[in-house]
Protein backbone atom coordinates (compact mmCIF):
# COMPACT_ATOMS: atom_id res chain seq x y z
CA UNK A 1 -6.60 -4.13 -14.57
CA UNK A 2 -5.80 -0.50 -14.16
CA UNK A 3 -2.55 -0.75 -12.15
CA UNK A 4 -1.27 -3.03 -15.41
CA UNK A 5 -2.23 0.10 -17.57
CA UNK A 6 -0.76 2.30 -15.21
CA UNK A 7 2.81 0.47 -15.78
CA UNK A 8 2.43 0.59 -19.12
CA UNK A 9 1.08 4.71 -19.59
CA UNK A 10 2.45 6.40 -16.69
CA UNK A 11 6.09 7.76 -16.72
CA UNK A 12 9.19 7.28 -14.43
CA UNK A 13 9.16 11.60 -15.03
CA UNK A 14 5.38 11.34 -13.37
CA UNK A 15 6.51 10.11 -9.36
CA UNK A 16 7.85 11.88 -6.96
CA UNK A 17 11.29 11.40 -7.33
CA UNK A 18 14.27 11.89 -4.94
CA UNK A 19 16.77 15.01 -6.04
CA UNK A 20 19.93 13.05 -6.77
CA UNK A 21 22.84 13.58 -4.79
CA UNK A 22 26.26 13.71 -6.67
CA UNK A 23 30.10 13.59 -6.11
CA UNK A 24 33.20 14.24 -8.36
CA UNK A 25 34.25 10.31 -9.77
CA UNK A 26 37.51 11.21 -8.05
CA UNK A 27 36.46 11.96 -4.52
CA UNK A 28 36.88 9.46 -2.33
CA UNK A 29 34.65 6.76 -0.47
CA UNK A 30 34.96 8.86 2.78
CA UNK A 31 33.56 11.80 0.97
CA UNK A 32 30.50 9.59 0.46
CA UNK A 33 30.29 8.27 3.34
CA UNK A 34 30.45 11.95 5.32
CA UNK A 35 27.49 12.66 2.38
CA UNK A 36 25.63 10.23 2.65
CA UNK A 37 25.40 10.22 6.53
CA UNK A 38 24.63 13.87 6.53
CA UNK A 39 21.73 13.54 4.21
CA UNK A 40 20.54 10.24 5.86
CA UNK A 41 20.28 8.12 2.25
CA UNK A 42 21.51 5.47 0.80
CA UNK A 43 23.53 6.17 -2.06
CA UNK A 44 25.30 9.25 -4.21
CA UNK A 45 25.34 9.60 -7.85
CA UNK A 46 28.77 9.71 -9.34
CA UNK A 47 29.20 12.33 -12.23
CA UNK A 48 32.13 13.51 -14.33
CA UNK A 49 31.13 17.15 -16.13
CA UNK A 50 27.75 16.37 -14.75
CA UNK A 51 26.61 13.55 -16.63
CA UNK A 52 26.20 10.35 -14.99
CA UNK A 53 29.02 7.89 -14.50
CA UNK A 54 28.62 5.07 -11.49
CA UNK A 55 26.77 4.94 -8.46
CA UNK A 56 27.86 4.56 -4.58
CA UNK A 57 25.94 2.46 -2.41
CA UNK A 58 25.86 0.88 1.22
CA UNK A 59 26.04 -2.32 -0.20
CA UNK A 60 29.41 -1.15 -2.27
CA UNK A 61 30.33 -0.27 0.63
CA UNK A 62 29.56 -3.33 2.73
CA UNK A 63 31.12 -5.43 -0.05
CA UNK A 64 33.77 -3.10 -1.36
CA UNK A 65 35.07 -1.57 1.65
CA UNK A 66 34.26 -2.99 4.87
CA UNK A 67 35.07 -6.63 3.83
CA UNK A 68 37.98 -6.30 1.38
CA UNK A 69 39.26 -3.83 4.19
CA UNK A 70 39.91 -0.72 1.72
CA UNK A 71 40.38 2.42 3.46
CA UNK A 72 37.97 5.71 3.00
CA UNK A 73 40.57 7.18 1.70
CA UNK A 74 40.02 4.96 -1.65
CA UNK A 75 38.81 6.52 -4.76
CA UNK A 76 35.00 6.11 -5.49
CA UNK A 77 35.85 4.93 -9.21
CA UNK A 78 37.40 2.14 -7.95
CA UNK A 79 34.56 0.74 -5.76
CA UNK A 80 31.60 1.93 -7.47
CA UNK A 81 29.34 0.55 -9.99
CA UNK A 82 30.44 2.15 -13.16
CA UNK A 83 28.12 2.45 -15.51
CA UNK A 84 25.06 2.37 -13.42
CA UNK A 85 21.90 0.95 -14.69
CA UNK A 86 19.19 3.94 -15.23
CA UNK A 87 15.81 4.82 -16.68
CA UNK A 88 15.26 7.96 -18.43
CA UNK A 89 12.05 9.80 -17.14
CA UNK A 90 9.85 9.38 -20.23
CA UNK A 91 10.04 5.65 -19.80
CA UNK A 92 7.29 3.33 -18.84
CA UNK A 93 7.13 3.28 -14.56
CA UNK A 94 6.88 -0.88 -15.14
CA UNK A 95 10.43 -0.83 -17.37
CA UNK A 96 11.56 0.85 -14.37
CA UNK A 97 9.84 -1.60 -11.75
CA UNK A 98 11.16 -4.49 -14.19
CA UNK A 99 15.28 -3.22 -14.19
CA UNK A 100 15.00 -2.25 -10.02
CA UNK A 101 13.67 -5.81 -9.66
CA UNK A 102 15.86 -7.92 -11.86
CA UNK A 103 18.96 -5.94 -11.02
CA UNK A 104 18.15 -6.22 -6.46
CA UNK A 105 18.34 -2.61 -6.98
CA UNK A 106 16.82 -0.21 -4.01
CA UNK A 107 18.05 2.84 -6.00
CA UNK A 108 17.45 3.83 -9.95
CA UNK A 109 19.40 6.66 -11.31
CA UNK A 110 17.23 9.15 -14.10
CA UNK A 111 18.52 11.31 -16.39
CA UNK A 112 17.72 13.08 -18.97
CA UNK A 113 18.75 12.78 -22.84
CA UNK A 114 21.90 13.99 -21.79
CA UNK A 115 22.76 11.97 -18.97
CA UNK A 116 23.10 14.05 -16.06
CA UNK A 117 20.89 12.59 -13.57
CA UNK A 118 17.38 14.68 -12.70
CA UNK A 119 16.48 12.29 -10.14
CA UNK A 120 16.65 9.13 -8.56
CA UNK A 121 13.94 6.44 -8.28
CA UNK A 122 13.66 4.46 -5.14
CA UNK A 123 12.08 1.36 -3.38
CA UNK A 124 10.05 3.27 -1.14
CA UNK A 125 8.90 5.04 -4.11
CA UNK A 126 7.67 2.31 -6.11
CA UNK A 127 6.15 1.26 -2.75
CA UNK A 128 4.07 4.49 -1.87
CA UNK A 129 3.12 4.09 -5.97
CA UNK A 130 1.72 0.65 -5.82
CA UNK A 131 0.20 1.58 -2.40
CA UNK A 132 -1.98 4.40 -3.53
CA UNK A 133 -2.72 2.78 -6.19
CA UNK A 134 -4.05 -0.29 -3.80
CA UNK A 135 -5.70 2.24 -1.78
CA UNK A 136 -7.60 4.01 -4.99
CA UNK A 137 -9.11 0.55 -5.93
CA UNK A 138 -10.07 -0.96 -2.05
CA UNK A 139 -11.88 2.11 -1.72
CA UNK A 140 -13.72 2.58 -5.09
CA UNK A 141 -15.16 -1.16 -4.21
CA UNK A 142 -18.76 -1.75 -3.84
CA UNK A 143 -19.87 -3.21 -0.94
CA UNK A 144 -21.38 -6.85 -1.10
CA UNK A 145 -23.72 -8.30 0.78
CA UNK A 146 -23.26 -11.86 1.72
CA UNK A 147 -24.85 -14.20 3.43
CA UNK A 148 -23.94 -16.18 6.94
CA UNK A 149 -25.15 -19.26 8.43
CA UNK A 150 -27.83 -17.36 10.98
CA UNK A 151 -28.05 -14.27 9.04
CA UNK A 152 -26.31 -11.93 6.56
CA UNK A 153 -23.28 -9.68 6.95
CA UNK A 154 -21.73 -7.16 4.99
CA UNK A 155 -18.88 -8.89 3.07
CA UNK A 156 -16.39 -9.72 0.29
CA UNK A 157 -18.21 -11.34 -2.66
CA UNK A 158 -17.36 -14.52 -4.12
């Protein structure tokens, strides 16, 4: 099956990945928030001399903020997660695929040898992957004829 292959060959480095949006591990949740809001996404990268440290969600929020009742004013190294999981963009886009799924993550920090993030690797981006590639095979099908009680019709084979 080619999309198997295609897990296997094709690298994280190879999608269109979001530019990564980062804040200072000492600025505060409300600085995330305003960030966040602004740029209409669901998470910032937190970095300390620009490698990669934590991450900053909505659901760290939701569950770190809004329902212990912490105030914005609370340091983001306190309420991220710190250290993030991430893929490295020569990897495999399936080791990727495998870590978002097993961790319930909707957002994958990559980086680079050195850790400072290069991108970030989303659900909707695995999504528009698997899509095209669902698209590329549907439409490189062969049509089959097949017959029907009174006649024949143009059909799925069996």
């Amino acid at each position: 099956m080619e999309l198997a292959r295609n897990l296997k060959v094709e690298s994280v480095g190879q999608l269109p990945l979001s530019l990564p949006l980062g804040l200072g591990i000492h600025q505060t949740v409300d600085d995330a928030v305003q960030l966040m809001r602004q740029k209409r996404l669901g998470c910032v990268l937190l970095t300390d001399a620009g490698r990669l440290e934590g991450i900053f969600t909505e659901k760290d929020l939701l569950s770190r903020i809004l329902v212990p009742r912490l105030g914005l004013d609370t340091p983001l190294k306190k309420v991220a997660t710190c250290p993030p999981n991430f893929v490295r963009s020569g990897e495999p886009i399936g080791v990727a695929m495998a870590k978002m799924v097993d961790g319930h993550l909707r957002h994958l920090p990559v980086v680079d040898e050195g850790m400072r993030p290069i991108g970030l690797l989303t659900s909707r981006i695995l999504l528009h992957f698997l899509a095209g590639h669902f698209l590329r095979t549907i439409h490189t099908l062969k049509p089959r004829r097949q017959a029907r009680g009174n006649g024949s019709a143009w059909g799925p084979g069996r």
